[in-house]
Each structure stands twice: as structure tokens, then as C-alpha cells.
Protein backbone atom coordinates (compact mmCIF):
# COMPACT_ATOMS: atom_id res chain seq x y z
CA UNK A 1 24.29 -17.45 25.76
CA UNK A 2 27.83 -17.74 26.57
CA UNK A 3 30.10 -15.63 23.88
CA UNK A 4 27.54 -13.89 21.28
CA UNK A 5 28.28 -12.57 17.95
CA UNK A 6 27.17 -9.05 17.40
CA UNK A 7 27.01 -7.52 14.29
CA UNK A 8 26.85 -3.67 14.18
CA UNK A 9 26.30 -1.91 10.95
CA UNK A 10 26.61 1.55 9.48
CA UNK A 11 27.11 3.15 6.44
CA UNK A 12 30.73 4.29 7.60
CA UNK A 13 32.23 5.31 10.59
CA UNK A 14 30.20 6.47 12.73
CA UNK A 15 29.33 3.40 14.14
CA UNK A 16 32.35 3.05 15.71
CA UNK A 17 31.17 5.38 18.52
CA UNK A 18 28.27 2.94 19.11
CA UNK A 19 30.52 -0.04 18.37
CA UNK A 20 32.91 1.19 21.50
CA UNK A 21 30.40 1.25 24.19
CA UNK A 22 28.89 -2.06 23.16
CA UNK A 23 32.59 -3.61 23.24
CA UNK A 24 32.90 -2.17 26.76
CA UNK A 25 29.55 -3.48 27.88
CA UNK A 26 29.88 -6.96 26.38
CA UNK A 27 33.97 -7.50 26.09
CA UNK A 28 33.31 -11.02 26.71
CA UNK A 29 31.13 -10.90 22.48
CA UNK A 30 32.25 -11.38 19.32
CA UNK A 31 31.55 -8.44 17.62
CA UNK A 32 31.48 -7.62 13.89
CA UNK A 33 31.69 -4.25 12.29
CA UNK A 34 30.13 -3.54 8.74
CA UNK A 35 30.35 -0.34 6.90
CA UNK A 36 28.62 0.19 3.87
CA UNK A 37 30.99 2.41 2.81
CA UNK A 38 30.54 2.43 -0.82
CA UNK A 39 27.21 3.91 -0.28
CA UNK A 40 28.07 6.52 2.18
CA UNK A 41 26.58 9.03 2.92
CA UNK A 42 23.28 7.43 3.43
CA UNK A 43 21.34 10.83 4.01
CA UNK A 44 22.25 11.66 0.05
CA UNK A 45 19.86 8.97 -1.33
CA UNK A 46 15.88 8.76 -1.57
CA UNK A 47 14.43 6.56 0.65
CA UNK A 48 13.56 3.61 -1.76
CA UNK A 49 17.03 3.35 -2.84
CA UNK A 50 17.85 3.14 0.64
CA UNK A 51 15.72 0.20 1.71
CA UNK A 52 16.40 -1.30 -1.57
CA UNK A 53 20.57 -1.23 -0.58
CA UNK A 54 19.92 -2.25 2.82
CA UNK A 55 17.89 -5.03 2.88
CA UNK A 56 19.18 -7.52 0.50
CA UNK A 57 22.96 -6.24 2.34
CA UNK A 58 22.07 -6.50 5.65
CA UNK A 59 20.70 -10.77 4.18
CA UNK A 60 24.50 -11.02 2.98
CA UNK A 61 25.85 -10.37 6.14
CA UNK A 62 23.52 -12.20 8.48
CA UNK A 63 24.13 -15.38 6.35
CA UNK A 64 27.75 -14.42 6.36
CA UNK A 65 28.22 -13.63 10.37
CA UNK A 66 24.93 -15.21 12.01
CA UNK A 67 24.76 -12.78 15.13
CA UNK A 68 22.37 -13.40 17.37
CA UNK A 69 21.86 -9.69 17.62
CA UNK A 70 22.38 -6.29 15.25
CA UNK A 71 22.45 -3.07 15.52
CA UNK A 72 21.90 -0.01 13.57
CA UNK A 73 24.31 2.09 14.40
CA UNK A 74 22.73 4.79 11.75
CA UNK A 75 19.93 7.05 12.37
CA UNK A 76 19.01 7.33 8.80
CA UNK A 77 18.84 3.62 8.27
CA UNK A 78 17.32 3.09 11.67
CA UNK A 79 14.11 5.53 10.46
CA UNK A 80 13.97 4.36 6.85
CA UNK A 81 14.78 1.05 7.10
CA UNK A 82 14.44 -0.84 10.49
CA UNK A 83 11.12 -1.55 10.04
CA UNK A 84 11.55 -3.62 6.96
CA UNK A 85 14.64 -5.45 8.59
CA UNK A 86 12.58 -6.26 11.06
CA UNK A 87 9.84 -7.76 8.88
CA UNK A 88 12.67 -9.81 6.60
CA UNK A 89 14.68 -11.54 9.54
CA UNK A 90 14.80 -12.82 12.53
CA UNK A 91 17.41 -11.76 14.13
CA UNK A 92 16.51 -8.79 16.82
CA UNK A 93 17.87 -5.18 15.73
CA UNK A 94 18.51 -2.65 17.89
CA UNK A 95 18.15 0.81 16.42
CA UNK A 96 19.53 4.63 16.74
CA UNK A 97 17.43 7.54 16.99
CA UNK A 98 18.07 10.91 18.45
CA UNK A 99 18.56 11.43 22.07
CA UNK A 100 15.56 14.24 22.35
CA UNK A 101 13.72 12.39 25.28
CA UNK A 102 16.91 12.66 27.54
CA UNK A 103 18.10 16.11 26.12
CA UNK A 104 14.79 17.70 26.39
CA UNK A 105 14.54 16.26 30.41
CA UNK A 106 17.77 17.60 31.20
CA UNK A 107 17.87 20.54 30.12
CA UNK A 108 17.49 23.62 32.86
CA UNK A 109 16.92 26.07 30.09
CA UNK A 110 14.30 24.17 28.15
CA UNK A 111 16.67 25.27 24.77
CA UNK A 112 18.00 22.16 23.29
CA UNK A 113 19.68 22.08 19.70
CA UNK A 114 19.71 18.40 17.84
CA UNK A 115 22.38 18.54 15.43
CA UNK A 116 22.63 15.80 12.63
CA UNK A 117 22.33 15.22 9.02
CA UNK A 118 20.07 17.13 6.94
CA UNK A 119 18.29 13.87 5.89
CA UNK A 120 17.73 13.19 10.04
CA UNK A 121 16.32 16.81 10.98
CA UNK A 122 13.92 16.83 7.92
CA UNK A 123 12.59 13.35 9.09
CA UNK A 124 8.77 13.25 10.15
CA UNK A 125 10.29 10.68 12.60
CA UNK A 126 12.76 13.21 13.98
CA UNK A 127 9.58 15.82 14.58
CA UNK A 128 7.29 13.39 15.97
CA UNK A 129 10.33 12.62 19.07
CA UNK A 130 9.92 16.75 19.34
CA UNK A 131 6.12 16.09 19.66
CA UNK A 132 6.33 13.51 21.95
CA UNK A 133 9.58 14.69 24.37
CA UNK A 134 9.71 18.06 23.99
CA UNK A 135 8.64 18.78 27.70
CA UNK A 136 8.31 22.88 27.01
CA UNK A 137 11.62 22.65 25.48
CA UNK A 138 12.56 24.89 22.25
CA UNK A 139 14.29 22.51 20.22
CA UNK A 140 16.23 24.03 16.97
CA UNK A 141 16.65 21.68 14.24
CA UNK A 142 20.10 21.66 12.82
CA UNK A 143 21.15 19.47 9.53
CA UNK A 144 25.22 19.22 8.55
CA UNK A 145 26.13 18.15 5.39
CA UNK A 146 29.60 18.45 6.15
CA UNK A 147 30.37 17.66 9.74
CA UNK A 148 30.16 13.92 8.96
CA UNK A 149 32.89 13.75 6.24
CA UNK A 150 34.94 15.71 8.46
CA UNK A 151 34.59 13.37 11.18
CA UNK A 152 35.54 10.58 8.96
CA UNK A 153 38.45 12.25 7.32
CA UNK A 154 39.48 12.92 11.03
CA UNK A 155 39.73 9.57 12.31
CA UNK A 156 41.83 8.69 9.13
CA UNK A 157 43.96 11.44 10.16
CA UNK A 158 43.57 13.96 7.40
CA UNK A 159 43.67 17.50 8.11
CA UNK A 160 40.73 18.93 9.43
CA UNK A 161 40.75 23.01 10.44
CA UNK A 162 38.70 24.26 13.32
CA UNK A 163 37.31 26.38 11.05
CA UNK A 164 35.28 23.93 9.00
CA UNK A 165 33.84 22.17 12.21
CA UNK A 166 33.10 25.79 13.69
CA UNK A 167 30.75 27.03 10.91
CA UNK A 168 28.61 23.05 10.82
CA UNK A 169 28.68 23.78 14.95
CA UNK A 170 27.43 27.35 15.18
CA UNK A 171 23.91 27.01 14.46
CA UNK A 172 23.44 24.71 17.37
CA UNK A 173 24.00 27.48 19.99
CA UNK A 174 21.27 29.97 20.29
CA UNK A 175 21.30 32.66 22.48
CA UNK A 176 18.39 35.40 22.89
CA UNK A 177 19.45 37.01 25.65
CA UNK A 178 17.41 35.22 28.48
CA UNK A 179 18.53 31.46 27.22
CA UNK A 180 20.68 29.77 25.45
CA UNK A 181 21.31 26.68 24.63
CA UNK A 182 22.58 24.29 27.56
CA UNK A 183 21.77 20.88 25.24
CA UNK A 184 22.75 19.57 21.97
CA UNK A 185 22.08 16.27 20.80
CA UNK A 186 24.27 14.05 18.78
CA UNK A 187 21.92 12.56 16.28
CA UNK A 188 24.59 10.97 13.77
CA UNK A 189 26.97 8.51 15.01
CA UNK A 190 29.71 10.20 13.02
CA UNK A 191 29.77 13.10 15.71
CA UNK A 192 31.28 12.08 18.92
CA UNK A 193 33.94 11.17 17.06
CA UNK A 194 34.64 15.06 16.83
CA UNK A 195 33.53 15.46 20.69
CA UNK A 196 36.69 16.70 22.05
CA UNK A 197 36.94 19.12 19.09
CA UNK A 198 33.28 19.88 18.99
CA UNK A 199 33.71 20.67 23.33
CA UNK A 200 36.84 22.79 22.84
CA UNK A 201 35.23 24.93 19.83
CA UNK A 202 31.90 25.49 21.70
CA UNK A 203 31.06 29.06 22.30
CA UNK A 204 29.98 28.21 25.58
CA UNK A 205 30.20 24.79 27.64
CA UNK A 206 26.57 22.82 26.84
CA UNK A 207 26.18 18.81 27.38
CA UNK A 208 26.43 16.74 24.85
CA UNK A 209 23.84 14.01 24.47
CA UNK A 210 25.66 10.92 22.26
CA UNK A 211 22.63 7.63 22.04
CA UNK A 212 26.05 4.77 22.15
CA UNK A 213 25.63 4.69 25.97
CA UNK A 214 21.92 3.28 25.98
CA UNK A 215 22.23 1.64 22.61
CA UNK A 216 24.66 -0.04 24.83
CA UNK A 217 22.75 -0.70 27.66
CA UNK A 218 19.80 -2.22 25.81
CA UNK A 219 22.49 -4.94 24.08
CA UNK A 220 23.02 -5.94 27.59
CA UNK A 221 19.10 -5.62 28.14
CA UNK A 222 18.75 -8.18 25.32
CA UNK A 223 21.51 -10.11 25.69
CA UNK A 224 22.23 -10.32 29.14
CA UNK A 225 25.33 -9.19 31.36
CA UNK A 226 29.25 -10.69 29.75
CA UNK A 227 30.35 -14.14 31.33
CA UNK A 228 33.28 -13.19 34.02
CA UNK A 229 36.38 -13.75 32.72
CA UNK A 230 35.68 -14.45 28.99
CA UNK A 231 37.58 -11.96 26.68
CA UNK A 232 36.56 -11.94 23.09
CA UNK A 233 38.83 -12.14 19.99
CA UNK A 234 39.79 -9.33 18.21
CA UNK A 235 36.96 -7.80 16.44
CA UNK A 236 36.50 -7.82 12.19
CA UNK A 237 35.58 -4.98 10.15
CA UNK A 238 33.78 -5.31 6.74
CA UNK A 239 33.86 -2.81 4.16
CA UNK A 240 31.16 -2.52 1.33
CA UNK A 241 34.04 -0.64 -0.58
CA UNK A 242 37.10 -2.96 0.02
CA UNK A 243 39.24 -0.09 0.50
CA UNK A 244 41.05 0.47 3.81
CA UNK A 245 43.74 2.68 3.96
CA UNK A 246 47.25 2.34 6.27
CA UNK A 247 45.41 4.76 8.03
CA UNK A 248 42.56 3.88 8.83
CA UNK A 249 43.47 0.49 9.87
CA UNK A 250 45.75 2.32 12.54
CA UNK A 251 42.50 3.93 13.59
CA UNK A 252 40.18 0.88 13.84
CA UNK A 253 43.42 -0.94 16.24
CA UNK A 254 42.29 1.77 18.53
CA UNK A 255 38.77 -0.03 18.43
CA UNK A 256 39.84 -3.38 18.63
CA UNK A 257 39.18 -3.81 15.15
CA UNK A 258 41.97 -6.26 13.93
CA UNK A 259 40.76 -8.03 11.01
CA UNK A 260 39.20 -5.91 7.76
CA UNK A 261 37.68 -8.01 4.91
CA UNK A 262 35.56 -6.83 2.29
CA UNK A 263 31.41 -6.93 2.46
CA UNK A 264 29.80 -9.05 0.68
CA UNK A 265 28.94 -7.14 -2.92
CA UNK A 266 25.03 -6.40 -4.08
């Protein structure tokens, strides 16, 4: 497969985390970035309105970009919805979910916060990864409604104070005296796009466990390594909304994101 078309999906701009180390892995791709943005945030909706957005959406833009591989850059659509993608189409997906495997094994003082939308911390999904990878770890559950609007409103270069991303981040570090917290997990692709904020306001220096690394790494699984020397057009964005600011397009040139268009409607 010499110059693949990968599609990677969100519900806004979180993906674009994700969508960076893919473009790094596989520069030689074309790669295609679609934001359901009109229906963001995904975490505020019930489950069957959800699936019933995604699905037929996610059958526009197949017919419209016909990758040969997508991925759900979205850990709520990745729990609620993969599995009916899957059953619906063909083409392979490659999901998010949180990092608790790798947090929970690196972590020296077995005290490992996963911070993410409410909708992803309340998920049976979310506690059965704590089940399963836990490892002796005491893992504190920590839902944001508001850290990934700010993240958003950050990369289109609105104000933001310290103050705001302070009181979504303090929950996350727990100290009782004999441990704290040395691990947090990123479990919404929205928040490494705060990570240099989110390190500098940290009480105390912890790592930082962001999934776009390995969702990376199993593109390359799937798809193979990039053909030397082949360098892939500019990538195009796709908006559900058909709004992009002056702004934002500034920020998505920082991507490689050239071209914006809108979705196709549902």
C-alpha cells in the first residue's frame, strides 16, 4: 500500500493530538481530519443519540474519503460506538481508550489519577481497564467538564487563565502523606493540547500518560512502515459545523491541516 488515506475523526479538537503523531509516523499518508463539531461535546449526550449521530456520519465520510483505515480519536465514541462501526463497515478502526495499563505499570507509587470527561470516568468500560490493569495501583477517577472547552478555546487562541485549568487539574493530585500521585492519565484527546500548561501548573512534577503515541504505533502496525521518500499533500479538515474561524485555521497550519471543507450534513 503505497500512499494511504487515513481518516481520523473526533468530535472536535482533540484529535489533533492523535492526528500529530500519526502524521509523524506515516508522513508519507494522506490523512483526513473530521470533527463533528456541531455535536461537540460528545460526553453531553445519552448514548443512543450518540450511536445514532455517529454511525450514519461516520457512512458519509467513508463514501466521501474511502480510507483504507480510521481512527477514533475520541474515547467516548471509541466506548459507545466502535463496536457498531465495526459491525456497519469494513474499513478497520482503530480506537482510543485510556492509558491505565501503561500508567498503572509505571507507576513507583502505585497512585495513579485518570483525568477525562465525566462521561469517560463514569464508563463501566473505564472501570473494567481499573479491574483488569490496576496492578495494586489506587487509581482516582477524575471527570472535567470544563478542561476540554478550555483546551479548545486555547488552540483558537482565546484567553484562557491558569486559574480555570488549575481548579479541573487539582483533583488529580492526591497526597496522603506517604504517596502521592506520580501518574495521571490523559483520557480525552482534548488534553495534551493543554500539556505544557497542565506540566507548569502541576503541584508537583508527575508523568503524563497521552494514548496518540501507540494509537500511532498500531496505524503503522496495520498499515505498515511510510514508503522512503514519499511526502504526502497537505492534509484536509472537515467540519460537521462549517464554521472555521481566522483563527483556528492559523492553528490547524501548525498541523498540516491546509484545506477545511464542511462535513457532510445528517
Amino acid at each position: 500500500m503505497a500512499q494511504p488515506t487515513i481518516l481520523v475523526f473526533d468530535s472536535g479538537l482533540g484529535g489533533l493530538t492523535v492526528f500529530r503523531e500519526i502524521a509523524k509516523a506515516r508522513p508519507d499518508a494522506r490523512l483526513v481530519y473530521a470533527a463533528d463539531d456541531a455535536f461537540f461535546p460528545y460526553g453531553a449526550h445519552e448514548e443512543a443519540a450518540l450511536v445514532a449521530r455517529v454511525v450514519p456520519l461516520m457512512g458519509d465520510l467513508i463514501a466521501r474519503v474511502a480510507p483504507e483505515l480510521v481512527v477514533i480519536a475520541c474515547n467516548t465514541a471509541s466506548t459507545i460506538v466502535l463496536p457498531q462501526l465495526r459491525a456497519r463497515y469494513a474499513v478497520p478502526f482503530v480506537g482510543t481508550v485510556p492509558a491505565i495499563k501503561p500508567a498503572c505499570a509505571g507507576s513507583k507509587t502505585k497512585r495513579v489519577s485518570v483525568l477525562g470527561t465525566e462521561a469517560t470516568v463514569q464508563r463501566e468500560y473505564t472501570m473494567g481497564l481499573i479491574r483488569d490493569f490496576a496492578q495494586g495501583c489506587d487509581v482516582t477517577l477524575v471527570g472535567s467538564a470544563r478542561l476540554a472547552p478550555l483546551a479548545e478555546a486555547a488552540l483558537r487562541a482565546e484567553p484562557v487563565a491558569d486559574a480555570e485549568i488549575v481548579a479541573e487539574l487539582a483533583p488529580c493530585f492526591v497526597d496522603d502523606g506517604a504517596r502521592r500521585t506520580d501518574m495521571v492519565v490523559l483520557a480525552c484527546t482534548h488534553f495534551p493540547l493543554l500539556l505544557e500548561r497542565l506540566t507548569r501548573l502541576a503541584p508537583w512534577p508527575v508523568g503524563w500518560i497521552d494514548p496518540a503515541p501507540a494509537i500511532a504505533r498500531r496505524v503503522v502496525d496495520l498499515l505498515g512502515p511510510p514508503q522512503p521518500g514519499v511526502r504526502a499533500e497537505p492534509a484536509e479538515a472537515l467540519f460537521t459545523s462549517g464554521r472555521v474561524s481566522a483563527n483556528l485555521a492559523n492553528a490547524l497550519s501548525a498541523f498540516g491541516i491546509k484545506a477545511v471543507a464542511s462535513a457532510p450534513a445528517i
